[in-house]
N, C-alpha and C. Protein backbone atom coordinates (compact mmCIF):
# COMPACT_ATOMS: atom_id res chain seq x y z
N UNK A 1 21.99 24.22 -20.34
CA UNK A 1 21.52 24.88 -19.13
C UNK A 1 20.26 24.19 -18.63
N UNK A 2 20.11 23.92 -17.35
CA UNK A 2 18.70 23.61 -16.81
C UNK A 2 18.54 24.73 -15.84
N UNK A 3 16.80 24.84 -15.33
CA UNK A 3 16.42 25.70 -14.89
C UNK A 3 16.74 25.14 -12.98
N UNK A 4 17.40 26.41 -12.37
CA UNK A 4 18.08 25.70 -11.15
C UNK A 4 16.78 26.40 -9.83
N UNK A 5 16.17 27.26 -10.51
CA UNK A 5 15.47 28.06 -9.90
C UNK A 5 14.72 29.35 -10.05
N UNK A 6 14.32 30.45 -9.19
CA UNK A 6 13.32 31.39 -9.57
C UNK A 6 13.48 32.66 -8.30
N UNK A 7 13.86 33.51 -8.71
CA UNK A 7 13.43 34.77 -7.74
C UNK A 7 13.27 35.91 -8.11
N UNK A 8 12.57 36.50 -6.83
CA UNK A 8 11.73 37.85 -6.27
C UNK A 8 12.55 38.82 -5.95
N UNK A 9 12.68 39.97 -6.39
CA UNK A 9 13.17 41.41 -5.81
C UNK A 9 12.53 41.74 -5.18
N UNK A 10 12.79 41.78 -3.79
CA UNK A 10 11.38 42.07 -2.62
C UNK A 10 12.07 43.72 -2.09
N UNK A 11 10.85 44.29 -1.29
CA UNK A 11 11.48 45.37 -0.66
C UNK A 11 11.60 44.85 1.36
N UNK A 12 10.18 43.69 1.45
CA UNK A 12 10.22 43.70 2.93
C UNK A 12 10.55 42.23 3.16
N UNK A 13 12.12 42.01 3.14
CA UNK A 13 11.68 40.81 3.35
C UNK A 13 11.45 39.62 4.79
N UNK A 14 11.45 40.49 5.64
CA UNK A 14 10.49 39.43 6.55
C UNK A 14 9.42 39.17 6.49
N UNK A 15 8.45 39.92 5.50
CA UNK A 15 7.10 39.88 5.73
C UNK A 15 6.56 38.47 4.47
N UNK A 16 7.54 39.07 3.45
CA UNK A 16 7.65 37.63 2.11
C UNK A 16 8.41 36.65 2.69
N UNK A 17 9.08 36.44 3.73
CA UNK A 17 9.59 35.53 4.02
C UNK A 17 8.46 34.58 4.92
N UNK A 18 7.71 35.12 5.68
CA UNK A 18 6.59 34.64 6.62
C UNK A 18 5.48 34.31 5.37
N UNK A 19 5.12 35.03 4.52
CA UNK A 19 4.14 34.47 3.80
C UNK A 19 4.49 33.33 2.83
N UNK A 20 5.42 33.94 2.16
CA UNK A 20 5.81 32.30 1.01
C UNK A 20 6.16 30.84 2.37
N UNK A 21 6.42 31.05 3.91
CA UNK A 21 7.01 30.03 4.15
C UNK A 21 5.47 29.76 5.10
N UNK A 22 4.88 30.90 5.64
CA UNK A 22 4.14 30.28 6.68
C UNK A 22 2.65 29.98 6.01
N UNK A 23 2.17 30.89 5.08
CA UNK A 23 1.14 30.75 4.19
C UNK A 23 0.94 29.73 2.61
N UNK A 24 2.25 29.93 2.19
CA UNK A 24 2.29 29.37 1.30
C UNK A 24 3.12 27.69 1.37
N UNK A 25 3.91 27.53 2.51
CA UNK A 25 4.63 26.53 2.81
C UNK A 25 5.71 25.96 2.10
N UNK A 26 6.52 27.08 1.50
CA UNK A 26 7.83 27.03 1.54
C UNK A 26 8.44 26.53 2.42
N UNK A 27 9.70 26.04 2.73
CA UNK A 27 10.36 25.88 3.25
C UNK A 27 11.99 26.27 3.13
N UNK A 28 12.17 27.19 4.24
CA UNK A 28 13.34 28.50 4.56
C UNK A 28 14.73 27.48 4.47
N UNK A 29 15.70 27.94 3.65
CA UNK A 29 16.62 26.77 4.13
C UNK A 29 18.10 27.86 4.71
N UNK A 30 17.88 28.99 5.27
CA UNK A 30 18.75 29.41 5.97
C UNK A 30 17.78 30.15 6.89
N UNK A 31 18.71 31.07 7.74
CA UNK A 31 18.26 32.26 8.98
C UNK A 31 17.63 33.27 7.94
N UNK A 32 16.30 33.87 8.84
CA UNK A 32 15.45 34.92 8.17
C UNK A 32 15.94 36.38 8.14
N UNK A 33 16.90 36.38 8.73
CA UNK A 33 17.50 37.90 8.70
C UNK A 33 18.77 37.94 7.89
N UNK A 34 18.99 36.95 6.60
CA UNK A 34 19.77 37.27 5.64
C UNK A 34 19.46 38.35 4.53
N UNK A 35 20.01 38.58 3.90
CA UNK A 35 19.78 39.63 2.16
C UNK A 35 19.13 38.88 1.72
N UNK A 36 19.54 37.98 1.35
CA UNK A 36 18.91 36.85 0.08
C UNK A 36 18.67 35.56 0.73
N UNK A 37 17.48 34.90 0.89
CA UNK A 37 16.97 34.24 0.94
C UNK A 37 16.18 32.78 0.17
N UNK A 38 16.95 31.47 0.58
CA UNK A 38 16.64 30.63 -0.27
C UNK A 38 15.52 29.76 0.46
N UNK A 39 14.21 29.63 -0.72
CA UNK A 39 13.40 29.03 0.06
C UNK A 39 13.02 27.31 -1.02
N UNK A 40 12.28 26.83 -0.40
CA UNK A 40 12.36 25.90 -1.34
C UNK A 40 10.76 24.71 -1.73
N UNK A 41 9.87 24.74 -2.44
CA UNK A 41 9.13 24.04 -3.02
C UNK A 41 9.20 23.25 -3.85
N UNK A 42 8.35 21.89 -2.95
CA UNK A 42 8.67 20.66 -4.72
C UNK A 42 9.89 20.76 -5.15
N UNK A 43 10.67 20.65 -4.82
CA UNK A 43 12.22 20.68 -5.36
C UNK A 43 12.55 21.87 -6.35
N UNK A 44 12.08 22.62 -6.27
CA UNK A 44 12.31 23.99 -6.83
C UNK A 44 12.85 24.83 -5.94
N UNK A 45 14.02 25.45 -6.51
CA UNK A 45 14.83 26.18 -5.49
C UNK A 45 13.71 27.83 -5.54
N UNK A 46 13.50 28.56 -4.94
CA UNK A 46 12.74 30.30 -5.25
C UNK A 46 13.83 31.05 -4.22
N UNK A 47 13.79 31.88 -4.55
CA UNK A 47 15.02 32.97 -4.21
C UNK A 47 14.36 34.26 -3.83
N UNK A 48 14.70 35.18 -2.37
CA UNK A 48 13.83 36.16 -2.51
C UNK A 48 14.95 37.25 -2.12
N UNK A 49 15.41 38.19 -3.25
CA UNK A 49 16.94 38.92 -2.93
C UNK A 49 15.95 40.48 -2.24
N UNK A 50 16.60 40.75 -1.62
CA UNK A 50 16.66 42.46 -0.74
C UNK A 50 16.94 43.57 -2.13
N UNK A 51 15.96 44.14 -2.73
CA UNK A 51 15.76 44.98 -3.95
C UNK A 51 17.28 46.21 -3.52
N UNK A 52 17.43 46.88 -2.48
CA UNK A 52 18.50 47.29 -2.51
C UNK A 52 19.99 46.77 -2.26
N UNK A 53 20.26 45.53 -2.03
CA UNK A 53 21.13 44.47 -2.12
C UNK A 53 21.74 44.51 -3.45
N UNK A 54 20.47 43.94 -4.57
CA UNK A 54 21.07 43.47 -5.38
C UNK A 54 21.31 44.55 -6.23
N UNK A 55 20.80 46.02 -6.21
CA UNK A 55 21.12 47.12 -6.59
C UNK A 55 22.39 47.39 -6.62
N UNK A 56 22.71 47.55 -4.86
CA UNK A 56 24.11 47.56 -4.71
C UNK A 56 25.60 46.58 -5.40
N UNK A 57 24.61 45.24 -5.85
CA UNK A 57 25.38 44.25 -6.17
C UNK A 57 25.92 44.88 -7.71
N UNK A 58 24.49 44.86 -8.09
CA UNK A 58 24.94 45.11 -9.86
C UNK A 58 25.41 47.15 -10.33
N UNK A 59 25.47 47.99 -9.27
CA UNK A 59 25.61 49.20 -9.37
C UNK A 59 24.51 49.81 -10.13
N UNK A 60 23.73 48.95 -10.09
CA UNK A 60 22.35 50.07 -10.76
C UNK A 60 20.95 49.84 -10.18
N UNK A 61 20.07 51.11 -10.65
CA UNK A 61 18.62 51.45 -10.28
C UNK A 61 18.13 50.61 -10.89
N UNK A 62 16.61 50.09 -10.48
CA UNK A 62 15.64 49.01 -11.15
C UNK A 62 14.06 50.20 -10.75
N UNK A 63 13.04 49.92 -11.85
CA UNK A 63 11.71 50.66 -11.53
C UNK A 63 11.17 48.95 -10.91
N UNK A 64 10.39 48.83 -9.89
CA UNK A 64 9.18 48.46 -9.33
C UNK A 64 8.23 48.70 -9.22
N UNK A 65 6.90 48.24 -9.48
CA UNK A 65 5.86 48.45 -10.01
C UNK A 65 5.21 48.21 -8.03
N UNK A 66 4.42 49.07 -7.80
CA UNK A 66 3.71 49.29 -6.73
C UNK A 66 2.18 48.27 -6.83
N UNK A 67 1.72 47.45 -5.77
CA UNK A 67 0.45 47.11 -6.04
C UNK A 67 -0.22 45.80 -6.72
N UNK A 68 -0.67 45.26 -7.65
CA UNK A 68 -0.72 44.04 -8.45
C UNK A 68 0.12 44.32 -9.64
N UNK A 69 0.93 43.24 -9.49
CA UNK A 69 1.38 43.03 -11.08
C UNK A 69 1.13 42.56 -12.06
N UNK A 70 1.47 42.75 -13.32
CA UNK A 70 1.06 41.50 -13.94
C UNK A 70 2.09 41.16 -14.93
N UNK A 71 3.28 41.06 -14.24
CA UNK A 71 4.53 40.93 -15.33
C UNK A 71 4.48 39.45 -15.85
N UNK A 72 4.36 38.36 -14.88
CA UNK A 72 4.42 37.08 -14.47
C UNK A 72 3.46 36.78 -13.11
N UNK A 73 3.44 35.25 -13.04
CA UNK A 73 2.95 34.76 -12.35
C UNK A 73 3.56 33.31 -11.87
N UNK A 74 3.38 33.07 -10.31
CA UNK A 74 3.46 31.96 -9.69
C UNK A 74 2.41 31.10 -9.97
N UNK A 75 2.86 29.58 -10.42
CA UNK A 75 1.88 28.99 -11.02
C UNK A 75 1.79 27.62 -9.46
N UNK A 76 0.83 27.29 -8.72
CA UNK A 76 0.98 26.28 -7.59
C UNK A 76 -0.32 25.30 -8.12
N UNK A 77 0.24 24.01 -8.41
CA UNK A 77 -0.80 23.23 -8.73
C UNK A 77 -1.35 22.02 -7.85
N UNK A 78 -2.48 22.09 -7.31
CA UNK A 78 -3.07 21.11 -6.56
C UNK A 78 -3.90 19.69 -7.15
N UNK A 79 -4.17 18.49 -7.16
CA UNK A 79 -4.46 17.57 -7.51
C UNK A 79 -5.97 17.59 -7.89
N UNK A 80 -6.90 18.41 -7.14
CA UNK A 80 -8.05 18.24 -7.57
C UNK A 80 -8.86 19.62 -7.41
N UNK A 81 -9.92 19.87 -7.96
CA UNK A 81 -10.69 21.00 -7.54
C UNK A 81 -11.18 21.33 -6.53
N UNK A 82 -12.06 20.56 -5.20
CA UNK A 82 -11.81 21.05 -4.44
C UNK A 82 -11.00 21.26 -3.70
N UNK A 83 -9.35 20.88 -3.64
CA UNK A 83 -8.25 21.31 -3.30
C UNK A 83 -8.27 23.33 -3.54
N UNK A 84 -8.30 23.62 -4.56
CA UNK A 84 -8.25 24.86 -5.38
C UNK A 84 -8.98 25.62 -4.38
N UNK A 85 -10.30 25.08 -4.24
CA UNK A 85 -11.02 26.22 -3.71
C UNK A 85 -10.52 25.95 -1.70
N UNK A 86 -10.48 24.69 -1.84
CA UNK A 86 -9.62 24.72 -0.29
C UNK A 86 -8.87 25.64 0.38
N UNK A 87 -7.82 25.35 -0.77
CA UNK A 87 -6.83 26.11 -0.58
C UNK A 87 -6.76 27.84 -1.05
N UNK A 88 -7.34 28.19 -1.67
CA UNK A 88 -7.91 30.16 -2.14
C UNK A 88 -8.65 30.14 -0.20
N UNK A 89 -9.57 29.51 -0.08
CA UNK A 89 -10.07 29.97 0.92
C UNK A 89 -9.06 29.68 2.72
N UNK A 90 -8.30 28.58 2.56
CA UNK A 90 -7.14 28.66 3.84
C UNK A 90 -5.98 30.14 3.69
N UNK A 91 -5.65 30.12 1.94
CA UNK A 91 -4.32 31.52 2.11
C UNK A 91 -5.40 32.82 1.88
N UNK A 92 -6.10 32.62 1.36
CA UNK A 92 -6.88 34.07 1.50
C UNK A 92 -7.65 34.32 3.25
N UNK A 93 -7.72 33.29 4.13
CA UNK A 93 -7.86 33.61 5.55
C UNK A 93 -6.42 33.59 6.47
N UNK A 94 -5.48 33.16 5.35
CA UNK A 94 -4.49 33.91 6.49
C UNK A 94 -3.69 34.54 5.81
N UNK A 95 -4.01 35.59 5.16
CA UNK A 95 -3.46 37.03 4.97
C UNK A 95 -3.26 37.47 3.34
N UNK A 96 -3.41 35.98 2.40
CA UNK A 96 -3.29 36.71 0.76
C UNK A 96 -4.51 37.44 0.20
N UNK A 97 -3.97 38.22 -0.85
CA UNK A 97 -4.36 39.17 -1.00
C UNK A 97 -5.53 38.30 -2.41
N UNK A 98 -7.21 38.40 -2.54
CA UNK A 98 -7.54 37.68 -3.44
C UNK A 98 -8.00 38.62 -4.54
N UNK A 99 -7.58 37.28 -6.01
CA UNK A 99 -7.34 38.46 -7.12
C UNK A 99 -8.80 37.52 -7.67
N UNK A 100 -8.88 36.34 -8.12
CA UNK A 100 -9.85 35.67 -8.36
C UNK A 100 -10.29 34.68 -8.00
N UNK A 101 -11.21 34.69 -7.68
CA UNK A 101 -11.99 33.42 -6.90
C UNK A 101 -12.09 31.85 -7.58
N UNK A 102 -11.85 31.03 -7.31
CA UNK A 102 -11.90 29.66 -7.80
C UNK A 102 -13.38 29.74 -9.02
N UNK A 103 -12.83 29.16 -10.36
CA UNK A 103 -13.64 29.42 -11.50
C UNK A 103 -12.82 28.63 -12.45
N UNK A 104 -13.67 27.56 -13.04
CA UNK A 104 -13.43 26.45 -13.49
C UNK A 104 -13.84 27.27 -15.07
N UNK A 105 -12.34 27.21 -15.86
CA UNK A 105 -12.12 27.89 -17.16
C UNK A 105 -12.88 26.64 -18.07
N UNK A 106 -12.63 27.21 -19.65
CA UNK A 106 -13.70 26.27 -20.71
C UNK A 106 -12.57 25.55 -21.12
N UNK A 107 -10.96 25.20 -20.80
CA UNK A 107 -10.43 24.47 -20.93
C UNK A 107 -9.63 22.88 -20.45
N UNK A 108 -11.34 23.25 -18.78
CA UNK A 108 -11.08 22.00 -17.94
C UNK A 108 -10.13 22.34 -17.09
N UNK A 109 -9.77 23.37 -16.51
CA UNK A 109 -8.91 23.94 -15.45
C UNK A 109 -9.45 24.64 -14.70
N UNK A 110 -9.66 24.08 -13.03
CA UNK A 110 -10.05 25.24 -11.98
C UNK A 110 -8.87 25.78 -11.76
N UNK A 111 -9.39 27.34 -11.38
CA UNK A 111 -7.53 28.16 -11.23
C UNK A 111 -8.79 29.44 -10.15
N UNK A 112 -7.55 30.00 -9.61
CA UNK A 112 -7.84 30.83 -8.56
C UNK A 112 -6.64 31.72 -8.93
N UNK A 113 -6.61 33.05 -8.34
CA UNK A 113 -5.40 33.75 -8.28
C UNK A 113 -5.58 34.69 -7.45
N UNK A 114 -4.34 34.76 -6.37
CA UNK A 114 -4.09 35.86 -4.54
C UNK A 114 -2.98 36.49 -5.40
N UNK A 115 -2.62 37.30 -4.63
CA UNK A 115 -1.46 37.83 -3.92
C UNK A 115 -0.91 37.70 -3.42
N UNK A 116 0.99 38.10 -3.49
CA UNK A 116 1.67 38.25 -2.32
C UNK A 116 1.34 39.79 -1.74
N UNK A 117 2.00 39.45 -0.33
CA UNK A 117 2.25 41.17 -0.09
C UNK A 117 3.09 42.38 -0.49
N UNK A 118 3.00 41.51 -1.89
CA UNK A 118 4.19 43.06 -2.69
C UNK A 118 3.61 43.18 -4.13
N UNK A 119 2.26 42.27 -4.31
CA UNK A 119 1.36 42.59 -5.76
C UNK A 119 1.64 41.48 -6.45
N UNK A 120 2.72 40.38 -6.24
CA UNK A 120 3.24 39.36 -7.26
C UNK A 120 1.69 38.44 -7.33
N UNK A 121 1.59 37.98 -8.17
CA UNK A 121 0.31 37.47 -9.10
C UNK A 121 0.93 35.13 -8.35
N UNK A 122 -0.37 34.96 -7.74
CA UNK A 122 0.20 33.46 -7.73
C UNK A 122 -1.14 32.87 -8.18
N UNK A 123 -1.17 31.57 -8.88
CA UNK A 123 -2.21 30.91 -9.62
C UNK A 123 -2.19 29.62 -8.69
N UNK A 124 -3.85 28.79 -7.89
CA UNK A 124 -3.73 28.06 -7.72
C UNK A 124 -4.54 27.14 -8.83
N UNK A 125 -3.91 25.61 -9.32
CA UNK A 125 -5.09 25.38 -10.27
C UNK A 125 -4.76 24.03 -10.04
N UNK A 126 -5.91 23.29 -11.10
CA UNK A 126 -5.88 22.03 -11.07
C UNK A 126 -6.74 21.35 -12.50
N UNK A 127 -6.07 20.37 -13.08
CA UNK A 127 -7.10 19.53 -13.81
C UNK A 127 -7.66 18.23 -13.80
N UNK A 128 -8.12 18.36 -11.88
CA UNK A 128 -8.70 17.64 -11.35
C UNK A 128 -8.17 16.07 -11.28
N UNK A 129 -6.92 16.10 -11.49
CA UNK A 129 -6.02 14.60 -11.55
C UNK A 129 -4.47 14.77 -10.90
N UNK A 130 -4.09 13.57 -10.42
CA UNK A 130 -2.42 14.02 -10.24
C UNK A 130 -1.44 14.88 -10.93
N UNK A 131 -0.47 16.01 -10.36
CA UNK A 131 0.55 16.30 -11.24
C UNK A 131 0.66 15.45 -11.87
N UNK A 132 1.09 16.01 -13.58
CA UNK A 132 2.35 15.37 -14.02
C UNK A 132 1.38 13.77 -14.75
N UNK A 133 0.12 13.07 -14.17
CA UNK A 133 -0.50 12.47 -14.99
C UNK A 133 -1.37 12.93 -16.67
């Protein structure tokens, strides 16, 4: 098995659809007024299904947690530190929700962490060098 992708049980999804694509810069690869929605980063497929959709799909109830979560987290990594704080301060002025402010940990990692508009937890960070070097 390889990992093909990642998704969200949303309740609104035009509003996660405008933020992961217009704030966060996803990119939508169908029409915004579908159920399920495929969006796509860095070659990572993210998936954002309609919470009563997929209810209906599988015949059963799911609990959702109201507010911040902290089941998991979106991890978005930028090349350098001031990228990090760049970027906390561009999505936290257009509309994410901020959980922690850019703060350079004792393991050589600046990391930040917003919100979506449904509580999901996203991490921006960096260890100040290229991905993947």
């Amino acid at each position: 098995m390889r990992l093909d992708g990642f998704g969200l049980f949303v309740r609104d999804m035009g509003t996660m659809i405008r933020f992961y694509r217009d704030v966060l810069g996803f990119e939508i690869q169908e029409s915004e007024d579908t159920s399920n929605v495929f969006l796509r980063k860095d070659d990572t497929l993210f998936l954002l299904y309609g919470r009563s959709d997929f209810e209906q799909m599988t015949s059963r109830k799911y609990e959702y947690l109201k507010g911040l979560n902290g089941h998991f987290e979106i991890a978005l990594y930028v090349d350098t530190f001031e990228e990090v704080d760049a970027a906390f301060d561009r999505v936290v002025s257009l509309g994410a929700t901020p959980v922690l402010e850019p703060t350079t940990e004792p393991w050589g990692q600046r990391t930040c962490y917003i919100a979506d508009p449904e509580g999901n937890l996203i991490e921006i960070g960096s260890f100040n060098k290229p991905y993947g070097t």
